[in-house]
C-alpha atoms as a PDB file:
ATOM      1  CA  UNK A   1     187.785  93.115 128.866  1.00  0.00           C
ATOM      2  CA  UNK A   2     188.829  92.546 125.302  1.00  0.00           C
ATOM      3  CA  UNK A   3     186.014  93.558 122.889  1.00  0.00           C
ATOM      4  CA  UNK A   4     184.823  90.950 120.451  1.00  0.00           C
ATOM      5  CA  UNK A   5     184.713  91.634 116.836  1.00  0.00           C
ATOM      6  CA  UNK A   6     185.923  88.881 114.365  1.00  0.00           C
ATOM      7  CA  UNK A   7     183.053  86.338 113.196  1.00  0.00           C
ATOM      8  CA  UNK A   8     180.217  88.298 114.439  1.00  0.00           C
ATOM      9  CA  UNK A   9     178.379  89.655 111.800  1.00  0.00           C
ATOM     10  CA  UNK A  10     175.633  86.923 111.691  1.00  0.00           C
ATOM     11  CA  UNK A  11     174.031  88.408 114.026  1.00  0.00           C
ATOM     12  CA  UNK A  12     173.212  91.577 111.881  1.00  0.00           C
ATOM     13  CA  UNK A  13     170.813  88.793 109.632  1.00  0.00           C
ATOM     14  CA  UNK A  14     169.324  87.512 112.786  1.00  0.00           C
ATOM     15  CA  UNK A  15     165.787  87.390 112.419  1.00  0.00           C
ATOM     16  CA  UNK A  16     163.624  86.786 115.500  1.00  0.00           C
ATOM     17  CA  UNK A  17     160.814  83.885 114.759  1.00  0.00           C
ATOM     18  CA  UNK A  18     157.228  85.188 115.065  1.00  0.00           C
ATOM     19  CA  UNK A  19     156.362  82.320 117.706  1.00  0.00           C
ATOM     20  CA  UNK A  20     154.007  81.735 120.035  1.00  0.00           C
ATOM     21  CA  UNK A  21     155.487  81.032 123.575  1.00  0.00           C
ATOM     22  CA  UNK A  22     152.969  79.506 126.441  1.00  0.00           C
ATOM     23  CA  UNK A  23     153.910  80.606 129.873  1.00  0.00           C
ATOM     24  CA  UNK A  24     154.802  77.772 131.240  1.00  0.00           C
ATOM     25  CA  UNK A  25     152.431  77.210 134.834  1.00  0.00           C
ATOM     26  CA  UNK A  26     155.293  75.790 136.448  1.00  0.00           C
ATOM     27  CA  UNK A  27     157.321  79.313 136.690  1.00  0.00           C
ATOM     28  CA  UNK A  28     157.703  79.597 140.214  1.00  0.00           C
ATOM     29  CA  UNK A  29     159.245  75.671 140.635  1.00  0.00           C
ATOM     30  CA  UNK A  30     161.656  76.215 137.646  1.00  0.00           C
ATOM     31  CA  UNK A  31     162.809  79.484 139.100  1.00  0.00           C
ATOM     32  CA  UNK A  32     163.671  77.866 142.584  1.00  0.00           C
ATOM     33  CA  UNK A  33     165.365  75.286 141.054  1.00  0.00           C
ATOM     34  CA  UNK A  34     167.469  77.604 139.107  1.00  0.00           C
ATOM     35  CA  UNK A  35     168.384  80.374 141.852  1.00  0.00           C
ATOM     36  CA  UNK A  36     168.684  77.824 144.679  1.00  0.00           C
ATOM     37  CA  UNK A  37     168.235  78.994 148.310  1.00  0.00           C
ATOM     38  CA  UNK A  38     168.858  82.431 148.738  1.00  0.00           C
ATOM     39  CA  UNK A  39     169.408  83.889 152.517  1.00  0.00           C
ATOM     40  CA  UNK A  40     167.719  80.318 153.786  1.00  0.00           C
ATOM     41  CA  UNK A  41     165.053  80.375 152.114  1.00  0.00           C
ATOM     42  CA  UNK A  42     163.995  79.508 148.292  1.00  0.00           C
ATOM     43  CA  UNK A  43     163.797  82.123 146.309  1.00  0.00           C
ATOM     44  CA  UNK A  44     160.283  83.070 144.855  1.00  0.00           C
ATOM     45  CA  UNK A  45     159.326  82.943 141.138  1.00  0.00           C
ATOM     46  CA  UNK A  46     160.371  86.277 139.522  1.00  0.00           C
ATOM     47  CA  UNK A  47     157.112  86.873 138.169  1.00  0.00           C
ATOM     48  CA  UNK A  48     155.618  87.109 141.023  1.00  0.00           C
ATOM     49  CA  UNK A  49     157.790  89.634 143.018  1.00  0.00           C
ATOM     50  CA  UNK A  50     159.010  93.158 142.485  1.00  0.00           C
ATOM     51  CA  UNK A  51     162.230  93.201 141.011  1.00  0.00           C
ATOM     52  CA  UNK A  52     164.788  94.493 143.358  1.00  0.00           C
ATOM     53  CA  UNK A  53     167.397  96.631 142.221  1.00  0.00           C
ATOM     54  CA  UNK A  54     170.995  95.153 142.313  1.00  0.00           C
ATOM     55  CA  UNK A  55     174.735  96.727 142.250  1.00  0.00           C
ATOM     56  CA  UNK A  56     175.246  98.022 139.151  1.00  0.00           C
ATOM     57  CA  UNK A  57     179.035  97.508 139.757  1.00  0.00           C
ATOM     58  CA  UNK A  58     180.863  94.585 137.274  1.00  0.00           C
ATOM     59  CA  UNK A  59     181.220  91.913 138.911  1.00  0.00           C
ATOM     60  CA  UNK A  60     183.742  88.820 138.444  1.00  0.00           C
ATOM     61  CA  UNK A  61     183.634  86.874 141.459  1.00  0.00           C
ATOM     62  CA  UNK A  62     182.257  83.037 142.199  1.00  0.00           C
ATOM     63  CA  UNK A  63     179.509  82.776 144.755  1.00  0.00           C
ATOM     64  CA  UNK A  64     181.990  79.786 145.663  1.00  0.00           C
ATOM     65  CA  UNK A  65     185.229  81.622 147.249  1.00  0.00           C
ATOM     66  CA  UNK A  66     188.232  81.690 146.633  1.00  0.00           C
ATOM     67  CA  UNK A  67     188.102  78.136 144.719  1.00  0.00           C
ATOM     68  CA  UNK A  68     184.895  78.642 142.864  1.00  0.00           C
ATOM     69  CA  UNK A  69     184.912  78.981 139.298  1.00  0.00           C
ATOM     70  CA  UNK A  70     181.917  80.557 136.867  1.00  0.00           C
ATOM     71  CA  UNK A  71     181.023  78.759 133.864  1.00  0.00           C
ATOM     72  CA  UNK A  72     179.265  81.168 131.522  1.00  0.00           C
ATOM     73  CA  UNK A  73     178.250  80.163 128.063  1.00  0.00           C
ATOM     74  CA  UNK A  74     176.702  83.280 125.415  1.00  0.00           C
ATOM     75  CA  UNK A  75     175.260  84.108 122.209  1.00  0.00           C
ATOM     76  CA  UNK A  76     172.799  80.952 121.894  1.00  0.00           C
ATOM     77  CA  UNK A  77     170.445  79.058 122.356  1.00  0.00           C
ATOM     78  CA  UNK A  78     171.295  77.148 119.703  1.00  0.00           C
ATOM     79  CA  UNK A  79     169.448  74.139 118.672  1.00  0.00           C
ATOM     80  CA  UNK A  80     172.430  72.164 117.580  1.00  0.00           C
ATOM     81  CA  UNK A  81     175.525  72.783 119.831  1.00  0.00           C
ATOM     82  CA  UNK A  82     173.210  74.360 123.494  1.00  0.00           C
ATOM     83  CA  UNK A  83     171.945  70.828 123.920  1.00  0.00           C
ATOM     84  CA  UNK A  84     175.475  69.194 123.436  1.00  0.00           C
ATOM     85  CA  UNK A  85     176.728  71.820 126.303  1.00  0.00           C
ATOM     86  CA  UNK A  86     173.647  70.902 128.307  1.00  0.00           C
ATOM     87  CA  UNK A  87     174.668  67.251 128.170  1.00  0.00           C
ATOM     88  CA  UNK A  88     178.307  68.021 129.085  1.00  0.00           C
ATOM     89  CA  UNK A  89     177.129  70.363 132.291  1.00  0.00           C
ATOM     90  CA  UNK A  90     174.928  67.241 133.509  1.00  0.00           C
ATOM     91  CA  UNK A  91     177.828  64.589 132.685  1.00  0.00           C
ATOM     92  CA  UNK A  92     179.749  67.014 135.440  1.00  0.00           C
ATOM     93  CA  UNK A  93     177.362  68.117 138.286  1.00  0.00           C
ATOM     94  CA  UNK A  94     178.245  71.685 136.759  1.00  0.00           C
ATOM     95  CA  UNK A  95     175.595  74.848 136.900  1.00  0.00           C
ATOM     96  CA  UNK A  96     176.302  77.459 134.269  1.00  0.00           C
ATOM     97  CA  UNK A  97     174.905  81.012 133.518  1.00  0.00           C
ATOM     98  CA  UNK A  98     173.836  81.332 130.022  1.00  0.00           C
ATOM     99  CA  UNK A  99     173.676  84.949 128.589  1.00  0.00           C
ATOM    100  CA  UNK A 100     171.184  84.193 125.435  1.00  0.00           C
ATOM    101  CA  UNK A 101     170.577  86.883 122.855  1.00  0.00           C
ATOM    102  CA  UNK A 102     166.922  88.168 122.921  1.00  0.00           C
ATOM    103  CA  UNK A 103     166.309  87.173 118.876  1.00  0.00           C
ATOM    104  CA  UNK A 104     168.187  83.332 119.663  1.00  0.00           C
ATOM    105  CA  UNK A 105     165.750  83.053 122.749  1.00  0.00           C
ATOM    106  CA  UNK A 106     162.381  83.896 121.076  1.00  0.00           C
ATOM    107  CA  UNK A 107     163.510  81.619 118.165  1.00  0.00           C
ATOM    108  CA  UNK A 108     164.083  78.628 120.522  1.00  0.00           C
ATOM    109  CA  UNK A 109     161.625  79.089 123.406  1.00  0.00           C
ATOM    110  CA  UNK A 110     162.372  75.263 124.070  1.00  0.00           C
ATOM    111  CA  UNK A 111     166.168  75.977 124.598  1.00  0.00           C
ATOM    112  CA  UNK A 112     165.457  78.521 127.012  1.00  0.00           C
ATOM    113  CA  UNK A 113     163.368  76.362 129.253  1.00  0.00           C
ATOM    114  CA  UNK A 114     165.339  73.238 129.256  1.00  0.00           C
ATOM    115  CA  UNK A 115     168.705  75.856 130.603  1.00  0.00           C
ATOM    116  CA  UNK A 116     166.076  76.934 133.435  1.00  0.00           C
ATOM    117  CA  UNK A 117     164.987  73.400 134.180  1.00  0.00           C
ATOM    118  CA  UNK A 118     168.484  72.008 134.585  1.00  0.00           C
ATOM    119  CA  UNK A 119     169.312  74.768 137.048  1.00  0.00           C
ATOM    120  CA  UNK A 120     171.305  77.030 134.750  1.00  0.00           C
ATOM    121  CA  UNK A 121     170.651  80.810 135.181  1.00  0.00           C
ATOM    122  CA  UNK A 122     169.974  83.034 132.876  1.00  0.00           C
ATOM    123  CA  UNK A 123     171.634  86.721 131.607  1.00  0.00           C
ATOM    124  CA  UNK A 124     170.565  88.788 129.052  1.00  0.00           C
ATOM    125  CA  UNK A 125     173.138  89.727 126.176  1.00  0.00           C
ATOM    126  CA  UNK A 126     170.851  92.099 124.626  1.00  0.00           C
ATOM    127  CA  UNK A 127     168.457  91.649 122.014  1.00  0.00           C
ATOM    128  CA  UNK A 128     170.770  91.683 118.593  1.00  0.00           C
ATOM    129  CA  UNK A 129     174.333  91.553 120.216  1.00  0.00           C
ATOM    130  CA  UNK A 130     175.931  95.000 118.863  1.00  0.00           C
ATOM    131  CA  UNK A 131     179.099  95.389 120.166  1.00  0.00           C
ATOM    132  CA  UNK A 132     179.109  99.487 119.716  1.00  0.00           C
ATOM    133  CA  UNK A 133     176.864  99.580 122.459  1.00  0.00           C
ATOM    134  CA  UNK A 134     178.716 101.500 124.313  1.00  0.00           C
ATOM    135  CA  UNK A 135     178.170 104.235 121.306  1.00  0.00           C
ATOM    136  CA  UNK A 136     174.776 104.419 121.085  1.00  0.00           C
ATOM    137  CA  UNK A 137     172.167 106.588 122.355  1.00  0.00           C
ATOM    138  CA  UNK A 138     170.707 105.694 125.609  1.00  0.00           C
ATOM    139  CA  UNK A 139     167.306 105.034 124.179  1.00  0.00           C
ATOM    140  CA  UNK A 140     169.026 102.445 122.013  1.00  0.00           C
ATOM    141  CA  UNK A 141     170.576 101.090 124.924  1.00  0.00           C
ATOM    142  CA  UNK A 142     167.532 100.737 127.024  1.00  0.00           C
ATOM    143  CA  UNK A 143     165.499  99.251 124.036  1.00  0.00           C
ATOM    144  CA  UNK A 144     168.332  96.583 123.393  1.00  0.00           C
ATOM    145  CA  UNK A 145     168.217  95.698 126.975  1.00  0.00           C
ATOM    146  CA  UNK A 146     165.128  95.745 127.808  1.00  0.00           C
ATOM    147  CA  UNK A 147     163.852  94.062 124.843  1.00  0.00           C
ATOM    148  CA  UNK A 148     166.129  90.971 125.270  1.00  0.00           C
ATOM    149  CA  UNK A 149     165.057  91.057 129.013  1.00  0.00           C
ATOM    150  CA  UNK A 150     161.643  90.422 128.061  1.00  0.00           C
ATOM    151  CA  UNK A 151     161.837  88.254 125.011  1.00  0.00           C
ATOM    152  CA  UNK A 152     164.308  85.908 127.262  1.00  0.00           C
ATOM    153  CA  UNK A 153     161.595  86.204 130.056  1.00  0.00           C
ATOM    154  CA  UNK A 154     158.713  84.879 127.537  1.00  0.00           C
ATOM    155  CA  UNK A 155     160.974  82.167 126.074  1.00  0.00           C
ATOM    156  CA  UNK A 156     161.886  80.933 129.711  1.00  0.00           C
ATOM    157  CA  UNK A 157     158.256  80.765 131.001  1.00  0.00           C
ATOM    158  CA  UNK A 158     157.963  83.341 133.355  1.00  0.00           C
ATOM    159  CA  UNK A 159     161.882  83.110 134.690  1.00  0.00           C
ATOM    160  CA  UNK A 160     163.786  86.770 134.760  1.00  0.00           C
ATOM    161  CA  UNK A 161     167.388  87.226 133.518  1.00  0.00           C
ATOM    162  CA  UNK A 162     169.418  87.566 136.727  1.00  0.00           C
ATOM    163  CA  UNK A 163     172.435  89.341 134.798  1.00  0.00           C
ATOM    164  CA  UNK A 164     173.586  91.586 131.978  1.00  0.00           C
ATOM    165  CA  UNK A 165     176.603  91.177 129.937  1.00  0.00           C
ATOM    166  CA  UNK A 166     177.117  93.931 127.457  1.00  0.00           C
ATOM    167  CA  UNK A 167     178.018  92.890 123.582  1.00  0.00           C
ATOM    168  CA  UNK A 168     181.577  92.323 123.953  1.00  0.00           C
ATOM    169  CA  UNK A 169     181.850  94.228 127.272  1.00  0.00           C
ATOM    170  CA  UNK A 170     180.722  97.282 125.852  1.00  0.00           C
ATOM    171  CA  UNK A 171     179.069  98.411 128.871  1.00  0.00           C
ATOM    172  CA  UNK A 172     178.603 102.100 129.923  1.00  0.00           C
ATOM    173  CA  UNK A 173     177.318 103.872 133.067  1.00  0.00           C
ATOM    174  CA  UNK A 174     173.822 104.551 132.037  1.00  0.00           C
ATOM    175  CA  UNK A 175     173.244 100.766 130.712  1.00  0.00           C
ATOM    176  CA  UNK A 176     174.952  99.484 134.042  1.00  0.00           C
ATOM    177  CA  UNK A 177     172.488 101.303 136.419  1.00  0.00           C
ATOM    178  CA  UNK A 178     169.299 100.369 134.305  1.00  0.00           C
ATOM    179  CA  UNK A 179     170.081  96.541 133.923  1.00  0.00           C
ATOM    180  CA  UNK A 180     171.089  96.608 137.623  1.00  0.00           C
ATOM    181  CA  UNK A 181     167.417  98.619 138.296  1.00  0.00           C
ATOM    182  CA  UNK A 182     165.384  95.580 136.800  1.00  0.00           C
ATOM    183  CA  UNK A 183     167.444  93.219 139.279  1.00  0.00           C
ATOM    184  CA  UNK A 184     170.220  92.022 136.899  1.00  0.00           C
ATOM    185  CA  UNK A 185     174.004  92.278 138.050  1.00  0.00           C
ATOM    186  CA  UNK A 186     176.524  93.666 135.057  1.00  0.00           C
ATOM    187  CA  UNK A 187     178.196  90.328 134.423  1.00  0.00           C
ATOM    188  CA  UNK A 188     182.290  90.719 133.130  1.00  0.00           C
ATOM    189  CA  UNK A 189     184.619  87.700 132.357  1.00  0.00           C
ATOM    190  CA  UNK A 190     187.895  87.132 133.504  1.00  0.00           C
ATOM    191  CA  UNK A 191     189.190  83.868 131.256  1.00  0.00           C
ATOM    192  CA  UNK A 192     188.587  84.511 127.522  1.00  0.00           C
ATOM    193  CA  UNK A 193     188.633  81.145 125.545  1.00  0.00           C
ATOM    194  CA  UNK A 194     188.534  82.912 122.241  1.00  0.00           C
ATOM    195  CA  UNK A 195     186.473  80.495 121.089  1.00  0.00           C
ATOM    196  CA  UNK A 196     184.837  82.252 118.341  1.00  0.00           C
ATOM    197  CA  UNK A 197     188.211  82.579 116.692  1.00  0.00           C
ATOM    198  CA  UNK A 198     187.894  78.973 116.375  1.00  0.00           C
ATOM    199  CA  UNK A 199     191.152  77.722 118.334  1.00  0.00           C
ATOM    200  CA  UNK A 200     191.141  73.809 119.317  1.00  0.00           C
ATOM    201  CA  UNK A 201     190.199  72.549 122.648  1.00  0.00           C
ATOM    202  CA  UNK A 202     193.260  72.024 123.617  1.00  0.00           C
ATOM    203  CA  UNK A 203     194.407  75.617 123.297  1.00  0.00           C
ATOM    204  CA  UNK A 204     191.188  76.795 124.451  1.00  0.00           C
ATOM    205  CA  UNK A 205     191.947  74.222 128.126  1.00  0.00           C
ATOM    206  CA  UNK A 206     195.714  75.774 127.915  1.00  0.00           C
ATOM    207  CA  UNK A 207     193.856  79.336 128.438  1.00  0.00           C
ATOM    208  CA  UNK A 208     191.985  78.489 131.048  1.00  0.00           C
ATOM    209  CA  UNK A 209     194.587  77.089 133.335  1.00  0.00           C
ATOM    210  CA  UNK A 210     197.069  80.224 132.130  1.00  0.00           C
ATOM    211  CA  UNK A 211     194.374  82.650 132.940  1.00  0.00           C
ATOM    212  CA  UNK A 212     192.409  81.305 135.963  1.00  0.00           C
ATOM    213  CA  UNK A 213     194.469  83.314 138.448  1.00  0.00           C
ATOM    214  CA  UNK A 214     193.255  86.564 137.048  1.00  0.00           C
ATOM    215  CA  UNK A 215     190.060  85.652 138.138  1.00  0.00           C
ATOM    216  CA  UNK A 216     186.877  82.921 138.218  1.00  0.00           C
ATOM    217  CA  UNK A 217     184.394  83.965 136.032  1.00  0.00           C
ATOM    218  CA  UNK A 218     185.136  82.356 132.077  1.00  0.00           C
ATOM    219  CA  UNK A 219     183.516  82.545 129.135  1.00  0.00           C
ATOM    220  CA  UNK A 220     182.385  80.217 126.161  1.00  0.00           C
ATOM    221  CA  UNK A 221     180.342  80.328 123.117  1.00  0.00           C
ATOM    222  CA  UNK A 222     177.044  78.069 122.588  1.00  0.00           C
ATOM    223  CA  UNK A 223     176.147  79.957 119.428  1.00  0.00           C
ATOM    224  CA  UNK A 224     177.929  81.842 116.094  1.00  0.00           C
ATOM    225  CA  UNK A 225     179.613  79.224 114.451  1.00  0.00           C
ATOM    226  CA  UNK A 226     181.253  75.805 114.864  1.00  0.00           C
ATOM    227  CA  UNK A 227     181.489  75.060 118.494  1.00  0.00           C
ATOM    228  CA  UNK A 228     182.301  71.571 118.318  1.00  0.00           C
ATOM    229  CA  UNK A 229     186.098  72.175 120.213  1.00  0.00           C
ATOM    230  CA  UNK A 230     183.976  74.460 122.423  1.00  0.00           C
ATOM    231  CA  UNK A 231     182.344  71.503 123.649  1.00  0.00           C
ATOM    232  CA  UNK A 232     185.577  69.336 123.567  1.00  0.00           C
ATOM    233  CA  UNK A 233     187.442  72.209 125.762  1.00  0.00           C
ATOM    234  CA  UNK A 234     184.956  71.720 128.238  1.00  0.00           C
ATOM    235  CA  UNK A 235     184.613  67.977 128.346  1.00  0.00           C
ATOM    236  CA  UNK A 236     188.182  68.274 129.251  1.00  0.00           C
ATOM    237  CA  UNK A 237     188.751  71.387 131.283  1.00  0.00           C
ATOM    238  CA  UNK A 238     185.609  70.537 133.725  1.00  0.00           C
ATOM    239  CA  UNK A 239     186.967  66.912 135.551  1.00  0.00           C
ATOM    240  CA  UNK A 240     190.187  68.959 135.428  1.00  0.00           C
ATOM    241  CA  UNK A 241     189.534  71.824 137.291  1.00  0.00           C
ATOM    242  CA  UNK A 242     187.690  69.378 139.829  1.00  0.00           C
ATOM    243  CA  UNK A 243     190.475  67.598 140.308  1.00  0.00           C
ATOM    244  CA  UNK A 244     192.167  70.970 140.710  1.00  0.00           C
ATOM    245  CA  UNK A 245     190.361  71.438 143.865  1.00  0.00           C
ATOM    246  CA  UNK A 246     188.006  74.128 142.152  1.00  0.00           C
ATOM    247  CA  UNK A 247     184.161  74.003 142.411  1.00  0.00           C
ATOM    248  CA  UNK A 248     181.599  75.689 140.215  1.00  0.00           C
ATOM    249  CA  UNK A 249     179.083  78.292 141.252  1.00  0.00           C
ATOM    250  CA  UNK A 250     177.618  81.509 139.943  1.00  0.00           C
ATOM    251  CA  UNK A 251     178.280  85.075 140.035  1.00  0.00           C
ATOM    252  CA  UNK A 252     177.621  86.703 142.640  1.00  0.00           C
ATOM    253  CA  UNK A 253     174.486  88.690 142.235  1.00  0.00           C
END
């Protein structure tokens, strides 16, 4: 996985908003509708079960087969271009997992809910998005995960992170098992739009189709920058992969 580094800084001037988040009292219904029906039966709200423990192993593959296909979108909320994503997802039938940063998720509390409610899920990308991760101490580590886990938790109402995608895939053994402890499956990518390099839709929908066969799981920005082409790329590449045969899903967690 190709570690990103160009156009990244602003999240060094990040700072979180001091606000006040009500859990929401409709956790448990926001949750099912998010995680679906798990083994046959709906899957309770997070906050009120133990977390189970999960394989700490990478994964990559759609919850769909061999034809599925995972949307996920990180870095946001953001309040101007998650909505506009939101509104393309709906236009499409499509689910997506969005892996929020722990600062952009306390900041837009509001954001967070309306991903849960429209039966998105939800991955934590760590509280301040430092892609040296990988060479930090592990009490930085855990505090970075951790941290986001809980701030995205609070924002959401009471709904749990189900993965962890490391800053620019800068995973390492020790964060691996702990994110996979508190129930959330390390999350890689296989199709890299590049879209924080700011190519246009059309190159970004060329990518896609050129890299699909390595493997389902693709990834878009909601937050950084200008995502306007983001949103273009997948206003086009959505009906297109449909018509493709593909259908979306999750990772499988």
């Amino acid at each position: 996985m190709a570690r990103h580094s160009g156009g990244r800084g602003w999240y060094s001037k990040v700072i979180g908003a001091a606000l006040g988040v009500a859990l929401a009292a409709t956790g448990a219904s926001i949750w099912t509708a998010q995680a679906g029906v798990v083994g046959g039966s709906s899957k309770p709200a997070a906050s009120e079960t133990a977390v189970k423990p999960v394989a700490e192993t990478i994964v990559h593959a759609s919850d769909k087969g061999p034809r599925g296909v995972n949307i996920t979108i990180d870095d946001g909320p953001d309040p101007v271009w998650t909505p506009q994503m939101l509104d393309v997802l709906r236009e499409n039938g499509v689910k997506a997992t969005f892996c929020m940063v722990g600062t952009q998720a306390e900041a837009h509390p509001d954001l967070v809910k309306k991903v849960v409610a429209a039966g998105h899920r939800l991955c934590d990308h760590s509280v301040s998005h430092d892609t040296t991760m990988d060479k930090q101490s592990q009490a930085y580590q855990k505090q970075q995960i951790l941290d986001a886990e809980r701030m995205i938790t609070k924002a959401s109402g009471g709904v749990r992170p189900m993965y962890y995608r490391a800053p620019g895939g800068a995973f390492t053994p020790y964060s691996r098992k702990l994110a996979a402890s508190h129930g959330m499956r390390p999350l890689g990518w296989n199709v890299d739009t590049k879209d924080f390099e700011g190519p246009s839709a059309a190159t970004m929908v060329e990518t896609v189709e050129q890299e699909l066969p390595d493997g389902p799981t693709i990834l878009f920005h909601d937050a950084g920058g200008d995502r306007s082409q983001t949103v273009e790329a997948l206003r086009q590449i959505l009906p297109q992969l449909k018509a493709e045969g593909h259908t979306f899903g999750f990772p499988v967690h």
